[in-house]
C-alpha atoms as a PDB file:
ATOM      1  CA  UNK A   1     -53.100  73.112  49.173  1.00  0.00           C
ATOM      2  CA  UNK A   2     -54.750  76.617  50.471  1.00  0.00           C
ATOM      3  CA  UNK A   3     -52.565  79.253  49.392  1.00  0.00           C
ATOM      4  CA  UNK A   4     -51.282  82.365  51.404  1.00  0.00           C
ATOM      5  CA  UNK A   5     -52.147  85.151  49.606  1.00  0.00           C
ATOM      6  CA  UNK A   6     -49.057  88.254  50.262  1.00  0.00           C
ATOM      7  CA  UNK A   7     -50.082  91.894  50.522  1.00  0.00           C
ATOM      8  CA  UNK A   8     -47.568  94.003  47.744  1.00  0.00           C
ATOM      9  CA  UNK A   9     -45.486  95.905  49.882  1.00  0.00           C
ATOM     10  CA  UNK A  10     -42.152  97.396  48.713  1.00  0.00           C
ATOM     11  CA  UNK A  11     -40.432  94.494  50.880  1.00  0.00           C
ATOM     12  CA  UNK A  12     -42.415  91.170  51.165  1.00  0.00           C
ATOM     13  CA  UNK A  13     -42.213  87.861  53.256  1.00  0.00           C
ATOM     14  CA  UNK A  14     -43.048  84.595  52.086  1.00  0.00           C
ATOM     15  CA  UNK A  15     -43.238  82.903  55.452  1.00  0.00           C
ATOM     16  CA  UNK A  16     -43.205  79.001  54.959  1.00  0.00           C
ATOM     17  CA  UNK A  17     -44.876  78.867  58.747  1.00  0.00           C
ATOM     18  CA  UNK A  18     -48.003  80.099  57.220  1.00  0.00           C
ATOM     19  CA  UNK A  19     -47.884  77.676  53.826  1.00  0.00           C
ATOM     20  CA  UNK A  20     -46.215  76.306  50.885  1.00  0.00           C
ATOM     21  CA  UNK A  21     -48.137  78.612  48.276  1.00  0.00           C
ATOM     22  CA  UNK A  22     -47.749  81.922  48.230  1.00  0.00           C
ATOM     23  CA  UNK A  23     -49.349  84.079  45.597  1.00  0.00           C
ATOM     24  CA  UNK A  24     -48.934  88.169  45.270  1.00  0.00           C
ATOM     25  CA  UNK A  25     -50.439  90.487  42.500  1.00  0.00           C
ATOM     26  CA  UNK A  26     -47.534  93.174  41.516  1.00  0.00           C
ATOM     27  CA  UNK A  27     -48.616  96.933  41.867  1.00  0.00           C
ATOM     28  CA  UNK A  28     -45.068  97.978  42.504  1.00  0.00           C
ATOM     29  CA  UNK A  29     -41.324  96.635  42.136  1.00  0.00           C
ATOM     30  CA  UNK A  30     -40.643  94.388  45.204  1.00  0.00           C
ATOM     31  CA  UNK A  31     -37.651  92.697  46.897  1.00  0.00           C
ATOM     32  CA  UNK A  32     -38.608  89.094  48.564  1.00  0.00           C
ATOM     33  CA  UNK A  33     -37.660  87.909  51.085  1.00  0.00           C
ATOM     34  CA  UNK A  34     -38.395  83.847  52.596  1.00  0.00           C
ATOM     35  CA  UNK A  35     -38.393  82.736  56.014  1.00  0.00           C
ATOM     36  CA  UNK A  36     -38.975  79.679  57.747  1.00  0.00           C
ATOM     37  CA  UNK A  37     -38.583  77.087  55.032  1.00  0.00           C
ATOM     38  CA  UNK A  38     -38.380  73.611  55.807  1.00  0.00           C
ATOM     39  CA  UNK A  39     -35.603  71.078  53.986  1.00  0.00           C
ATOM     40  CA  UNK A  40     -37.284  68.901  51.915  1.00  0.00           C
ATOM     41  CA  UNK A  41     -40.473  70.662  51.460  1.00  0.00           C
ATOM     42  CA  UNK A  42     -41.529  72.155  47.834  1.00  0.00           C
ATOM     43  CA  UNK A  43     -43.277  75.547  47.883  1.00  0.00           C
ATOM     44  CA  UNK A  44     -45.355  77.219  45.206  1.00  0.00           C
ATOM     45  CA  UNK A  45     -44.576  80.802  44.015  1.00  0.00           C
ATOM     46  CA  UNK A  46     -46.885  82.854  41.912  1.00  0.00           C
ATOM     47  CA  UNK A  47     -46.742  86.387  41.034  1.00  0.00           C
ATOM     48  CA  UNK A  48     -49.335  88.319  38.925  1.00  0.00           C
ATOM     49  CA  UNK A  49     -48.925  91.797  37.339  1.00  0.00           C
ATOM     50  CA  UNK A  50     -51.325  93.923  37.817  1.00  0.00           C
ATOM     51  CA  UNK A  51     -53.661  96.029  35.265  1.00  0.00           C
ATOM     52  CA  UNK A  52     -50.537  98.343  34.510  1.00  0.00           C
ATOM     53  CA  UNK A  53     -47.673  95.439  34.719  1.00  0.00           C
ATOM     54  CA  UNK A  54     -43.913  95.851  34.340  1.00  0.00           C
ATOM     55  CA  UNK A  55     -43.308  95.108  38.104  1.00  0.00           C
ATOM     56  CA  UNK A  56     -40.049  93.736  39.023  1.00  0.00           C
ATOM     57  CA  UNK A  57     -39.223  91.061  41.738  1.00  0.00           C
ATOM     58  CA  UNK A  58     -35.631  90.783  43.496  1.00  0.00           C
ATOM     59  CA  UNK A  59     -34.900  87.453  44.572  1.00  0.00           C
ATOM     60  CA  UNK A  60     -32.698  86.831  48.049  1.00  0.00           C
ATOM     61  CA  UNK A  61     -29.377  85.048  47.289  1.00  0.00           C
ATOM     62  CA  UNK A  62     -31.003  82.112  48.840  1.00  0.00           C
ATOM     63  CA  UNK A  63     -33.381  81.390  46.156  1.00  0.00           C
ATOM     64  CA  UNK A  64     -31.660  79.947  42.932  1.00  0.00           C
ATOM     65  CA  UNK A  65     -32.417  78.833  39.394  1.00  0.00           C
ATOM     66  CA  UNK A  66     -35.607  81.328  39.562  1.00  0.00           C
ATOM     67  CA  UNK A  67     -37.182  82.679  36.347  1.00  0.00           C
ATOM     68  CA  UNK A  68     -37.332  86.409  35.593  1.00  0.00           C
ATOM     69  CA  UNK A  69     -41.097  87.299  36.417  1.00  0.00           C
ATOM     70  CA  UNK A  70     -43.287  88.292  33.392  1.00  0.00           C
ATOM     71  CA  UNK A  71     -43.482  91.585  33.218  1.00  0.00           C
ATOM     72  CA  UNK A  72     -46.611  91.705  30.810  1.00  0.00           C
ATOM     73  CA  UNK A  73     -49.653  93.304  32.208  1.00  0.00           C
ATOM     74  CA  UNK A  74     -52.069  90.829  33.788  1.00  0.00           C
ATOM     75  CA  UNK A  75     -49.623  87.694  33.394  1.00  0.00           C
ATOM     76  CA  UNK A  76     -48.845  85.460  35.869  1.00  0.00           C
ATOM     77  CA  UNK A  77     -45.849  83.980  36.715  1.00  0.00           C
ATOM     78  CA  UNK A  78     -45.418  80.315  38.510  1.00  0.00           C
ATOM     79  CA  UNK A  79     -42.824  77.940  39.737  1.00  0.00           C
ATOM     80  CA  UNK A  80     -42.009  75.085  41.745  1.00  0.00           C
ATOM     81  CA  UNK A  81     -39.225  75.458  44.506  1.00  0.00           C
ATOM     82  CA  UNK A  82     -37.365  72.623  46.526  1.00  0.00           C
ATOM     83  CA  UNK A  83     -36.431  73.364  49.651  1.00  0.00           C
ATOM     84  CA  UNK A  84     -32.458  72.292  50.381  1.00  0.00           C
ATOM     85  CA  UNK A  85     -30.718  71.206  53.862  1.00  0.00           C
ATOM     86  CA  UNK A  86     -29.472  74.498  54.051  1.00  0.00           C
ATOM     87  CA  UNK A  87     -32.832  75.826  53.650  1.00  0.00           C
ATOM     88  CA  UNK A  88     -31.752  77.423  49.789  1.00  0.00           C
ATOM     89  CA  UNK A  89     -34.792  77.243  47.268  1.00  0.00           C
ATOM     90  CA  UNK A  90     -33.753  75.525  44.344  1.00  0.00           C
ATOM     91  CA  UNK A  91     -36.543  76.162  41.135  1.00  0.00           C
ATOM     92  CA  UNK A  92     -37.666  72.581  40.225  1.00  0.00           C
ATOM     93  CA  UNK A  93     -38.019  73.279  36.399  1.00  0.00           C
ATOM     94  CA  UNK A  94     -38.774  76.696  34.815  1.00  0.00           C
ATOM     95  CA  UNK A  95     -41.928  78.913  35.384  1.00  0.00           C
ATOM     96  CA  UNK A  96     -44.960  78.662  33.579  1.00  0.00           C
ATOM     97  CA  UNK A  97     -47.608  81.234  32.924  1.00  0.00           C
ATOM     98  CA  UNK A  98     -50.423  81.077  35.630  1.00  0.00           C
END
């Protein structure tokens, strides 16, 4: 599965038009946002702190049973998301380092 690798931006998109993986190195706190996710699909969320780490991620109200991103410099955090009927990400199990 090709993932969609996200620009850090203060606000950032994970568009499920575009993919299913999405992957974004941390050089600043962000607040996510998803659009276009489709019921029954799983999708793939990775986020890496940079060289410095200690980035944080806000997660919309529509994404649920997430795990806390690791804030430890160079780490990578990864998890599993199913996609509801109401188009709420559910986290499939907890993250795992990436």
């Amino acid at each position: 599965m090709p993932v969609v690798m996200v620009e850090c931006e203060p606000i950032v998109i994970f568009d499920g038009s575009q993919g299913k993986s999405f992957e974004l190195t941390l050089s600043e706190n962000v607040v996510l946002q998803t659009a276009n996710m489709v019921p029954g699909e799983q999708y793939i969320f990775t986020f890496i702190q940079d060289s410095v780490g200690g980035y944080t991620v806000l997660f919309p109200a529509t994404v649920i049973n997430y795990t806390t991103v690791d804030a430890g410099a160079g780490i990578g955090t990864k998890q599993i998301f199913d996609c509801g009927s109401t188009g709420t990400l559910k986290a499939l199990a907890a993250a795992t380092v990436a």
